[in-house]
Protein backbone atom coordinates (compact mmCIF):
# COMPACT_ATOMS: atom_id res chain seq x y z
CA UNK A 1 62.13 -17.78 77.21
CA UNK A 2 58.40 -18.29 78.99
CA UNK A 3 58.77 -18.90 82.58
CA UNK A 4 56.11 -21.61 83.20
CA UNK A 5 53.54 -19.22 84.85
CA UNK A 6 53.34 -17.45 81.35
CA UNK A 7 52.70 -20.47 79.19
CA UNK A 8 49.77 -21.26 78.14
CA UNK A 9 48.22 -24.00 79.16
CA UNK A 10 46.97 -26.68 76.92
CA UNK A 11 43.42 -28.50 77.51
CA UNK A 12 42.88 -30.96 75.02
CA UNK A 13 41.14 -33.28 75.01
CA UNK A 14 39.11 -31.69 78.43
CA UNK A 15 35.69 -30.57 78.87
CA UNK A 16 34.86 -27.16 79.50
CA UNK A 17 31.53 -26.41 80.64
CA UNK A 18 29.72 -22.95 80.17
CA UNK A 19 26.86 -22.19 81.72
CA UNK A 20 25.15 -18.70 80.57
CA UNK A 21 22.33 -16.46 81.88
CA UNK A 22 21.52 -14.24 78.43
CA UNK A 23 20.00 -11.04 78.73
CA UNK A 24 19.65 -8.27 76.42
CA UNK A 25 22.38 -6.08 77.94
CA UNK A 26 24.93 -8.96 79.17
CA UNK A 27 25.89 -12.21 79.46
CA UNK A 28 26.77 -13.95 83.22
CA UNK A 29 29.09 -16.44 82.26
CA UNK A 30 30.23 -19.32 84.57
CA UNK A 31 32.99 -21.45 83.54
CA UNK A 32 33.63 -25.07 85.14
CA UNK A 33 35.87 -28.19 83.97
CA UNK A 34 35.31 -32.01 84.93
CA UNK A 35 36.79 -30.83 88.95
CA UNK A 36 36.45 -27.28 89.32
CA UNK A 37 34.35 -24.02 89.14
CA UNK A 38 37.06 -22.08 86.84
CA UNK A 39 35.97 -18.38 86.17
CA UNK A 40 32.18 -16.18 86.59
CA UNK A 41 32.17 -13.24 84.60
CA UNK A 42 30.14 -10.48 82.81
CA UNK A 43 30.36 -9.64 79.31
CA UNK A 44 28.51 -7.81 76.48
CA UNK A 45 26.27 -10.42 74.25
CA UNK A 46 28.69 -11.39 71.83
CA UNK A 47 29.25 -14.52 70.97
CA UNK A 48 32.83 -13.35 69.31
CA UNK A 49 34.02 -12.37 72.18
CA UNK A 50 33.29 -15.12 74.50
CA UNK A 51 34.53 -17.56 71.76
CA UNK A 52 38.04 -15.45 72.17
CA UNK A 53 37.88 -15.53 76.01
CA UNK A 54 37.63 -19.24 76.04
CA UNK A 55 39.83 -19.76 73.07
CA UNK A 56 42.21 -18.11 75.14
CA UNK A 57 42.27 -19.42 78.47
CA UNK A 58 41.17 -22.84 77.62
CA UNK A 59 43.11 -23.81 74.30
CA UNK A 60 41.94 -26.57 72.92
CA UNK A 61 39.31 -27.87 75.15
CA UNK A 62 35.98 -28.99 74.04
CA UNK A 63 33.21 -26.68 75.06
CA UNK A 64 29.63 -27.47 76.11
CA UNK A 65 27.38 -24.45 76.77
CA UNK A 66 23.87 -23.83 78.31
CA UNK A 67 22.01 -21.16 78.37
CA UNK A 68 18.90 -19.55 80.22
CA UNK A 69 17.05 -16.66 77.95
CA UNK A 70 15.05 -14.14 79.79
CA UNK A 71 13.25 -11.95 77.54
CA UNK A 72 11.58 -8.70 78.09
């Protein structure tokens, strides 16, 4: 039996809000819901894994991203 630290949490029916800064190299991803500034991270540029990370933390939510391109 899951102690109830180890459960997952359930978001439905909350908003998750991702704001990204895209470069070639990596992604800065920052992470908020309706109250709080969740989680800022760096990851490769794929959109798999982000999906996973968020999928995974934030079951169920709905996400809304934006994103800043910089190109060189």
């Amino acid at each position: 039996m899951k102690s109830e630290s180890t459960k997952l949490r359930d978001f439905s029916g909350q908003n998750i809000y991702v704001g990204m800064d895209v470069h070639h190299k990596s992604w800065k991803v920052h992470i908020y819901s309706d109250e709080f500034e969740l989680k800022s991270l760096s990851q490769e540029p794929d959109v798999n894994r982000l999906y996973n990370y968020l999928d995974s933390h934030y079951k169920n939510a709905n996400y809304h991203l934006a994103y800043e391109a910089v190109s060189r």
